[in-house]
C-alpha atoms as a PDB file:
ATOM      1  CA  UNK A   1      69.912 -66.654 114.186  1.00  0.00           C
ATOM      2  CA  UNK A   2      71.553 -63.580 114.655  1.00  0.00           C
ATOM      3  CA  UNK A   3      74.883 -64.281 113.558  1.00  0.00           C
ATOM      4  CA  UNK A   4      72.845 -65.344 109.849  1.00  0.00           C
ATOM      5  CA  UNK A   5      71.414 -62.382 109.563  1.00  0.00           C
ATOM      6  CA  UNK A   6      74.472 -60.182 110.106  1.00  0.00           C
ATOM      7  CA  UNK A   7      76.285 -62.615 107.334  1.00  0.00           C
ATOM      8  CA  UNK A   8      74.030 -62.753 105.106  1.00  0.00           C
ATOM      9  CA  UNK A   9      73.327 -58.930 104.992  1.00  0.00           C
ATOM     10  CA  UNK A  10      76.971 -58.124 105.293  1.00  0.00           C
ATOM     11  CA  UNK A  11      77.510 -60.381 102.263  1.00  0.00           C
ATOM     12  CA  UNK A  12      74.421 -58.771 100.752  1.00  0.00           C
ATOM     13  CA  UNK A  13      75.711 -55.132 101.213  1.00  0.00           C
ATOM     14  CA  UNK A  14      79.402 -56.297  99.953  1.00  0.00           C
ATOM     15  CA  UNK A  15      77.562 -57.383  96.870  1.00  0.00           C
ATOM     16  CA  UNK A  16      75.962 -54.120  96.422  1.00  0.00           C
ATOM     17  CA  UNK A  17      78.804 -52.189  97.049  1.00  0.00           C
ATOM     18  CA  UNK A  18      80.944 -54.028  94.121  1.00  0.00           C
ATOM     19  CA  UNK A  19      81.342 -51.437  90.783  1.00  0.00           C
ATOM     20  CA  UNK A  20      80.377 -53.498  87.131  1.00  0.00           C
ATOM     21  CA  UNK A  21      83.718 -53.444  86.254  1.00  0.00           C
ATOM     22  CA  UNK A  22      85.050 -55.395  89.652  1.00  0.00           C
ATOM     23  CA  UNK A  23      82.274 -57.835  88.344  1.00  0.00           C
ATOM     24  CA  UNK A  24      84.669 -59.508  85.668  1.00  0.00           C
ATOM     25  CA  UNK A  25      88.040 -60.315  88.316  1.00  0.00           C
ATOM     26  CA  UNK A  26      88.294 -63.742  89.909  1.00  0.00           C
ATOM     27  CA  UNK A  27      86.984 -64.721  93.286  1.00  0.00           C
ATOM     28  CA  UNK A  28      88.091 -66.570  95.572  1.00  0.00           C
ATOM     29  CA  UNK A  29      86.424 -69.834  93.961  1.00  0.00           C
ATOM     30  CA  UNK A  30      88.787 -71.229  91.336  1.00  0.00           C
ATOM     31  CA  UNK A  31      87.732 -71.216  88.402  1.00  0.00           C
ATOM     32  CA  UNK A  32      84.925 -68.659  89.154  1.00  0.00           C
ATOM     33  CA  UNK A  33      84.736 -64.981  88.436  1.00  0.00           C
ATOM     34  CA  UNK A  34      82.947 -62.895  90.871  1.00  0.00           C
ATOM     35  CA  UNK A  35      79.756 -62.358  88.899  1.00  0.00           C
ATOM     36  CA  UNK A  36      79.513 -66.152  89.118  1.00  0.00           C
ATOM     37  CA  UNK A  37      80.141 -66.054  92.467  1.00  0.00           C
ATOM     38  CA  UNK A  38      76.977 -64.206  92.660  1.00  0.00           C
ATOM     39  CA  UNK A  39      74.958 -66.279  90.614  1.00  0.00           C
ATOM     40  CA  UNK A  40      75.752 -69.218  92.776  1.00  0.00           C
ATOM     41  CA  UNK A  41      74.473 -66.422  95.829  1.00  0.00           C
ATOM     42  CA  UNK A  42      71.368 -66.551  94.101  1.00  0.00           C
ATOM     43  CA  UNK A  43      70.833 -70.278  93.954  1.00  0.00           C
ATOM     44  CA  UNK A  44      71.856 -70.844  97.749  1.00  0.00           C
ATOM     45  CA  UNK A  45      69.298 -67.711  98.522  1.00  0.00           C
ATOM     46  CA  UNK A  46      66.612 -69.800  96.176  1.00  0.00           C
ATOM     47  CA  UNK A  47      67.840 -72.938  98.543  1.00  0.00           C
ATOM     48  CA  UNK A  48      67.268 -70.977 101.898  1.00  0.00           C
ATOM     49  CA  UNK A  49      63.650 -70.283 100.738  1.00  0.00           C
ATOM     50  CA  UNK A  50      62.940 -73.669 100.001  1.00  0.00           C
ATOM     51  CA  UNK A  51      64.076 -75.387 102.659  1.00  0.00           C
ATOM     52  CA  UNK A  52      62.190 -72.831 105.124  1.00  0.00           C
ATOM     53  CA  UNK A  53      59.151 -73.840 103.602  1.00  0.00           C
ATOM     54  CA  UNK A  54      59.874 -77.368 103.661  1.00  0.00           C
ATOM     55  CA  UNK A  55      58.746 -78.821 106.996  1.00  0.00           C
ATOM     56  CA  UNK A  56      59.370 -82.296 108.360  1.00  0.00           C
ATOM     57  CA  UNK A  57      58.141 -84.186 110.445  1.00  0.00           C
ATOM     58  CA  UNK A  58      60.882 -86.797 111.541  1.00  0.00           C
ATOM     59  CA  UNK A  59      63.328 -86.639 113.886  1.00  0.00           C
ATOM     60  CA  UNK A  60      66.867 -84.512 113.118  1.00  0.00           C
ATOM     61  CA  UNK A  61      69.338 -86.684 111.383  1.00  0.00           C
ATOM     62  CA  UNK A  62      71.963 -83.643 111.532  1.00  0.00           C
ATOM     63  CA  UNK A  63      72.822 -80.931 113.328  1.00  0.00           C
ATOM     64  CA  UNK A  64      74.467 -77.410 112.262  1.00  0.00           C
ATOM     65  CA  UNK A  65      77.582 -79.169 111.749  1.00  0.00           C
ATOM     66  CA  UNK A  66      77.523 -82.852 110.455  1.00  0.00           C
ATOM     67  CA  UNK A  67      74.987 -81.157 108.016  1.00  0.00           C
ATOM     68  CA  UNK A  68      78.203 -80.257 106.223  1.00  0.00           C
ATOM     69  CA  UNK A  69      79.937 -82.984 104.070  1.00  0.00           C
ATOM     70  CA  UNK A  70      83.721 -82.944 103.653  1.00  0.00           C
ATOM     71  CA  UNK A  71      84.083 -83.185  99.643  1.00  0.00           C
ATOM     72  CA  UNK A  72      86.854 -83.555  97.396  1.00  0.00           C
ATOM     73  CA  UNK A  73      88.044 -80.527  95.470  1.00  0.00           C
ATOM     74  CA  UNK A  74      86.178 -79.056  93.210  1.00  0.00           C
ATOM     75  CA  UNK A  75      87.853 -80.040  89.746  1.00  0.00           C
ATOM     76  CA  UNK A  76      85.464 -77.626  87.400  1.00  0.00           C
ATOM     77  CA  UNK A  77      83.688 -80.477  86.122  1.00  0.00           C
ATOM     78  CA  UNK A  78      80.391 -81.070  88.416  1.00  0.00           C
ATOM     79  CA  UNK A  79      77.510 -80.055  85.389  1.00  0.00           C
ATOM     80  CA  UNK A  80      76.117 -77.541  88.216  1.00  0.00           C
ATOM     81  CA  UNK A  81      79.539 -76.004  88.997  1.00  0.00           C
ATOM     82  CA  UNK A  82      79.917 -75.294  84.664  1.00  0.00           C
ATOM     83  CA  UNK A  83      76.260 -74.270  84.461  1.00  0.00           C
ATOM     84  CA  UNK A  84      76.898 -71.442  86.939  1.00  0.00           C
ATOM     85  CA  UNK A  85      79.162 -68.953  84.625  1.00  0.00           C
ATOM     86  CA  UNK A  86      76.748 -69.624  81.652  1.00  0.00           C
ATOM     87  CA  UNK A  87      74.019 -68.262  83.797  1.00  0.00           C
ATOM     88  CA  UNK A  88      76.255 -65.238  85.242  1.00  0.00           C
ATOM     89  CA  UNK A  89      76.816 -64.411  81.741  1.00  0.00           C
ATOM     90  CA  UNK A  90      73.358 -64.622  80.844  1.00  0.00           C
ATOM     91  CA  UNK A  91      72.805 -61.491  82.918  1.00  0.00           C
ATOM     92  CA  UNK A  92      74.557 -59.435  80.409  1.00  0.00           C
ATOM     93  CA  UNK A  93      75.120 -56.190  82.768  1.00  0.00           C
ATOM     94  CA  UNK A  94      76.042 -56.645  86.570  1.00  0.00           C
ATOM     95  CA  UNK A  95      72.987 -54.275  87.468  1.00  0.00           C
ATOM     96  CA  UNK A  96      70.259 -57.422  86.647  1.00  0.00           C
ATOM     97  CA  UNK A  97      72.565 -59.758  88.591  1.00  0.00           C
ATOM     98  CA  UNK A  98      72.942 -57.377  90.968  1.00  0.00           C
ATOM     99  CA  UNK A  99      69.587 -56.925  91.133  1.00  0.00           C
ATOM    100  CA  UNK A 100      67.919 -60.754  91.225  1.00  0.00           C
ATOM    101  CA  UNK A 101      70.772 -61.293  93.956  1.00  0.00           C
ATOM    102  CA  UNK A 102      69.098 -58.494  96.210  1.00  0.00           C
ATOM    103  CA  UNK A 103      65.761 -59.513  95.310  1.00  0.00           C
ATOM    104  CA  UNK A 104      65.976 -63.455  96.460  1.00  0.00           C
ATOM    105  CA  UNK A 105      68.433 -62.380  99.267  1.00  0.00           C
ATOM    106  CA  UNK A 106      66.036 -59.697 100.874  1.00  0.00           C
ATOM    107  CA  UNK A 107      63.461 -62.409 100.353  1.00  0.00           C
ATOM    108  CA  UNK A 108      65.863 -65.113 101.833  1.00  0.00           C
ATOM    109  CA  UNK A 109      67.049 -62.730 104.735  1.00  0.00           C
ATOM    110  CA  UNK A 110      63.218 -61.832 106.117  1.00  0.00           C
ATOM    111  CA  UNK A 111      61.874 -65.490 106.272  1.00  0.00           C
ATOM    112  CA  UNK A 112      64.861 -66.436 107.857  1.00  0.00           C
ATOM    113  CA  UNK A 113      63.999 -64.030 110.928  1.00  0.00           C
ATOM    114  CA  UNK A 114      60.423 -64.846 111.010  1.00  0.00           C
ATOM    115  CA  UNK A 115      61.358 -68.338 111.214  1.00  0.00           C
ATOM    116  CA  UNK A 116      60.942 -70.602 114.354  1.00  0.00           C
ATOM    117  CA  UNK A 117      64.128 -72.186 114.947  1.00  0.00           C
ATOM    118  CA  UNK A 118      62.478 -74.854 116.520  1.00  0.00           C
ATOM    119  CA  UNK A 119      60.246 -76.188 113.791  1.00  0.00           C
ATOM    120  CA  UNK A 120      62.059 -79.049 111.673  1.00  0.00           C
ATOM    121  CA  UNK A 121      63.107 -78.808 107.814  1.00  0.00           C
ATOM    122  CA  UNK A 122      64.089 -80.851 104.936  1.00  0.00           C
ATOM    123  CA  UNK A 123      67.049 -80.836 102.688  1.00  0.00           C
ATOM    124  CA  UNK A 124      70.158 -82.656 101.004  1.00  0.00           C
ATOM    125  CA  UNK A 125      67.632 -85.681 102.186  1.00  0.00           C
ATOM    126  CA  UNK A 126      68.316 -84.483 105.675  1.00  0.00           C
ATOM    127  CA  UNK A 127      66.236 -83.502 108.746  1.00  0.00           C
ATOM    128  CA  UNK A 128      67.416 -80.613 110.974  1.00  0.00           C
ATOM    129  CA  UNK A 129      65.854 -77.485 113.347  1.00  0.00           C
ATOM    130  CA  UNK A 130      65.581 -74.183 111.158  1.00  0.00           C
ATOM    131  CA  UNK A 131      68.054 -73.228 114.218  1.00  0.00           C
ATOM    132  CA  UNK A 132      70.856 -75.378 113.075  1.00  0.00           C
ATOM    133  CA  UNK A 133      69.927 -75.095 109.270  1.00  0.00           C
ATOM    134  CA  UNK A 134      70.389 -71.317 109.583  1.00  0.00           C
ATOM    135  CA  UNK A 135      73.720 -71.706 111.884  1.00  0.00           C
ATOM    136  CA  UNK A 136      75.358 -73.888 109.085  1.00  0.00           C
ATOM    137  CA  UNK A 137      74.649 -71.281 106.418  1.00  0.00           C
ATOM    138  CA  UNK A 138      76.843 -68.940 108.608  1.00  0.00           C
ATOM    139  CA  UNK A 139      80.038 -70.560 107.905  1.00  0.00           C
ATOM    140  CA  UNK A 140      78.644 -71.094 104.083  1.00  0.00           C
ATOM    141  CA  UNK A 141      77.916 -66.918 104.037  1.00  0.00           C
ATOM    142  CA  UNK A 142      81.502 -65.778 105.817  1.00  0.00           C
ATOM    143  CA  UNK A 143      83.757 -68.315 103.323  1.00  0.00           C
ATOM    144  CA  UNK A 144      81.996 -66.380 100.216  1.00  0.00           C
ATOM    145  CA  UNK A 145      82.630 -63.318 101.349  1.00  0.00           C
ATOM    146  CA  UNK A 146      86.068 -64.135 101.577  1.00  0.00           C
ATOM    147  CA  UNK A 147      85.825 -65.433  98.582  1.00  0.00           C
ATOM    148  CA  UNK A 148      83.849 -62.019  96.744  1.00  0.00           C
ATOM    149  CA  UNK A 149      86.613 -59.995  98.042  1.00  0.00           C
ATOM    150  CA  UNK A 150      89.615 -62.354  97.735  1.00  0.00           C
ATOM    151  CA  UNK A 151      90.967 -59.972  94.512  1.00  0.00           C
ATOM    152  CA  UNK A 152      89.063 -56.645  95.983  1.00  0.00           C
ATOM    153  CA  UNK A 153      91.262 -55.516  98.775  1.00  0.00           C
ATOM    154  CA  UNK A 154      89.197 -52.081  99.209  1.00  0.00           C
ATOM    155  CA  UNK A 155      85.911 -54.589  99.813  1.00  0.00           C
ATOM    156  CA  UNK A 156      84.356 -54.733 103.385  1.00  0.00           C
ATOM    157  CA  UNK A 157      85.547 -57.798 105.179  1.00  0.00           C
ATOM    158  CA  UNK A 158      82.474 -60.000 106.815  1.00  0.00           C
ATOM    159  CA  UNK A 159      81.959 -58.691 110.422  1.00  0.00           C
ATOM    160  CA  UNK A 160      84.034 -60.053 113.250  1.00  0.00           C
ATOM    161  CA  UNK A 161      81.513 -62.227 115.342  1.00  0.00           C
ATOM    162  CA  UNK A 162      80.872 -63.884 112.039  1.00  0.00           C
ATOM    163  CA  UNK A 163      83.855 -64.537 111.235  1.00  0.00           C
ATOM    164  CA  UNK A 164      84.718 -65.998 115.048  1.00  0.00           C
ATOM    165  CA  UNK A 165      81.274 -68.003 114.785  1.00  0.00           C
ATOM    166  CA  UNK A 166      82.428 -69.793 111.116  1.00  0.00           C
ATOM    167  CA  UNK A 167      85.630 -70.314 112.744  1.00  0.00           C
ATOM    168  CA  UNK A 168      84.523 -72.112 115.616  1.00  0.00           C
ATOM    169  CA  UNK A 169      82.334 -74.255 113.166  1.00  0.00           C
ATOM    170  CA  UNK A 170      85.046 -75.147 111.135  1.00  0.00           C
ATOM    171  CA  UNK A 171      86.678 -76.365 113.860  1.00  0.00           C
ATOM    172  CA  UNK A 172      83.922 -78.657 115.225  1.00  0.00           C
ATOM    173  CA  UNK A 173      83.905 -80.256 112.023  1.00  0.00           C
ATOM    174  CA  UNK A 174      87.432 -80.354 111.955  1.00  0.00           C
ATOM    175  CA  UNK A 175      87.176 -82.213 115.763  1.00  0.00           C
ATOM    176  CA  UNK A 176      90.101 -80.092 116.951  1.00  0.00           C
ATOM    177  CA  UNK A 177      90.749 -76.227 117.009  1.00  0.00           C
ATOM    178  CA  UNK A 178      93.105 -73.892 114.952  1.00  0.00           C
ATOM    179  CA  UNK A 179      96.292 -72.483 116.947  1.00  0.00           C
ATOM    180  CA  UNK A 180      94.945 -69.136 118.243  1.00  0.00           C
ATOM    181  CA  UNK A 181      97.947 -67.426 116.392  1.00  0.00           C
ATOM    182  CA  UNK A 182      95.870 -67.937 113.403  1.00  0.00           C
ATOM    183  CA  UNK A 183      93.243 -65.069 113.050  1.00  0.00           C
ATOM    184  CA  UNK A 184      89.785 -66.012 112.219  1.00  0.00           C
ATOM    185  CA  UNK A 185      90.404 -65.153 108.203  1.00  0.00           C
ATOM    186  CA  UNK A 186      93.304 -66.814 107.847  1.00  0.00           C
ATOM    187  CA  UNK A 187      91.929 -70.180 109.863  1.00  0.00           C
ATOM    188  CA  UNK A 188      89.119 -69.748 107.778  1.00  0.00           C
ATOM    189  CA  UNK A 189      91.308 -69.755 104.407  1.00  0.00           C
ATOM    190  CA  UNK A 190      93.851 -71.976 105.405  1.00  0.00           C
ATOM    191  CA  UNK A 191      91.568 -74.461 107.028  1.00  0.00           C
ATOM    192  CA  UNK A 192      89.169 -74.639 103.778  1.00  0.00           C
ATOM    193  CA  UNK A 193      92.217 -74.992 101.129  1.00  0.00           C
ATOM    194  CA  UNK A 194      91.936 -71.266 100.160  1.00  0.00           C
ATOM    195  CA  UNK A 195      94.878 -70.221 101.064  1.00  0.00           C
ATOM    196  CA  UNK A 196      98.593 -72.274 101.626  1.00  0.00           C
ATOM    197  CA  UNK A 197      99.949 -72.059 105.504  1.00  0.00           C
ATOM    198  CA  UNK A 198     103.729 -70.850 105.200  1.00  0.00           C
ATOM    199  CA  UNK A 199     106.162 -72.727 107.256  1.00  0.00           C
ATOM    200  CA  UNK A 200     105.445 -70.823 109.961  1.00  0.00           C
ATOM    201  CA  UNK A 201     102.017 -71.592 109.858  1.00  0.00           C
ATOM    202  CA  UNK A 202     102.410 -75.680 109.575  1.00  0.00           C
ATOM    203  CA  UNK A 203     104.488 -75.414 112.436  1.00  0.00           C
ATOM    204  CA  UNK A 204     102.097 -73.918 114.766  1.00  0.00           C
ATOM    205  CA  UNK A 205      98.831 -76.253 113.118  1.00  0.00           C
ATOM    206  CA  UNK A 206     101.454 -79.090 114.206  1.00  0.00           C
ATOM    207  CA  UNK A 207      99.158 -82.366 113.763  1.00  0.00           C
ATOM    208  CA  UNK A 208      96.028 -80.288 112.363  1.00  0.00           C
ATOM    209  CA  UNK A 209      98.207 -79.332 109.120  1.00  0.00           C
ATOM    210  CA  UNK A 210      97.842 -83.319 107.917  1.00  0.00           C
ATOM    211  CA  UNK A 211      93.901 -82.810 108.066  1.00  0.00           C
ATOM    212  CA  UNK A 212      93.566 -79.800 106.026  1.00  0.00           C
ATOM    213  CA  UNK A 213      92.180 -78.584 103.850  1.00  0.00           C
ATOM    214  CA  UNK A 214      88.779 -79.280 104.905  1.00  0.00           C
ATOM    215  CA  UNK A 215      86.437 -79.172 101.265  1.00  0.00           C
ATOM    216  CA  UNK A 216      82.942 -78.626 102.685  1.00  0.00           C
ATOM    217  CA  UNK A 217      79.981 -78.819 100.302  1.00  0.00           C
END
């Protein structure tokens, strides 16, 4: 629980802290500028709030990490993925974005902590504890805040026990971890298909490198 909260409001406050013009360069999501980076922010905020309010009453049929699906690449042609920069641009000036996103987000932030992580949700026609729902979203949070500051290199990097905590879940879903000569970032990047592993790199991933990347969704 805690490590969502400190993502989500570190992402929250990197959002803020963006000027209107840094708005129009690309993220770290091909294909995506960040203002449509944010716009998708607003939908998964919308998402949190709906699933918290969506009990169940079945048994789990997931857990923090087989929640996550391993996905092809995005190609740009998935209807939601194209409806996302006609909505950013719908916004007209980064301020109303910028605005909506801290609106849902504060919303999406405060029922997470008054949350039981104990009581079961629904979602993705999956069961799972608010606990593990909210532990997923962690590695979800820290891989688009890489991604908001990809182009941004005076941007405030998530916080470190986040970024060790999405790490670690990337590598559960990967079944294997990351050489520790990777730092968290760069597992994170390389491990996701963000970023390519030099030479160096494949060497040290050794059998890992022919698993990667690892498309969540």
């Amino acid at each position: 629980m805690d490590h969502f909260s400190r993502s989500w409001a570190a992402l929250r406050t990197a959002v803020a802290d963006i000027p209107d013009e840094d708005f129009e360069r690309p993220s770290g999501c091909t294909g995506w500028l960040v203002r449509d980076l944010v716009c998708h922010l607003v939908i998964d905020a919308q998402d949190v709030l709906i699933t918290l309010v969506t009990p169940a009453e079945t048994e789990p049929t997931v857990d923090a990490v087989t929640y996550w699906e391993l996905v092809e690449p995005p190609t740009g042609e998935d209807p939601l993925d194209a409806l996302i920069p006609r909505l950013a641009a719908a916004y007209g000036e980064p301020r109303w974005l910028k605005f909506h996103f801290d609106d849902v987000g504060s919303a999406a932030g405060r029922a997470a902590e008054l949350a039981d992580p104990a009581v079961r949700v629904s979602t993705r026609d999956e069961v799972l504890t608010v606990g593990d729902y909210l532990s997923a979203y962690v590695l979800e949070w820290t891989l688009h805040h890489l991604d908001l500051i990809a182009h941004l290199p005076s941007a405030a990097e998530p916080p470190a026990e986040t970024l060790a905590a999405a790490r670690a879940s990337l590598e559960k879903i990967a079944g294997t971890p990351f050489p520790s000569s990777l730092s968290d970032t760069d597992a994170l990047l390389i491990g996701t298909g963000r970023r390519t592993p030099t030479d160096e790199e494949k060497d040290a991933l050794g059998d890992v490198a022919a698993k990667l990347p690892l498309i969540i969704g």
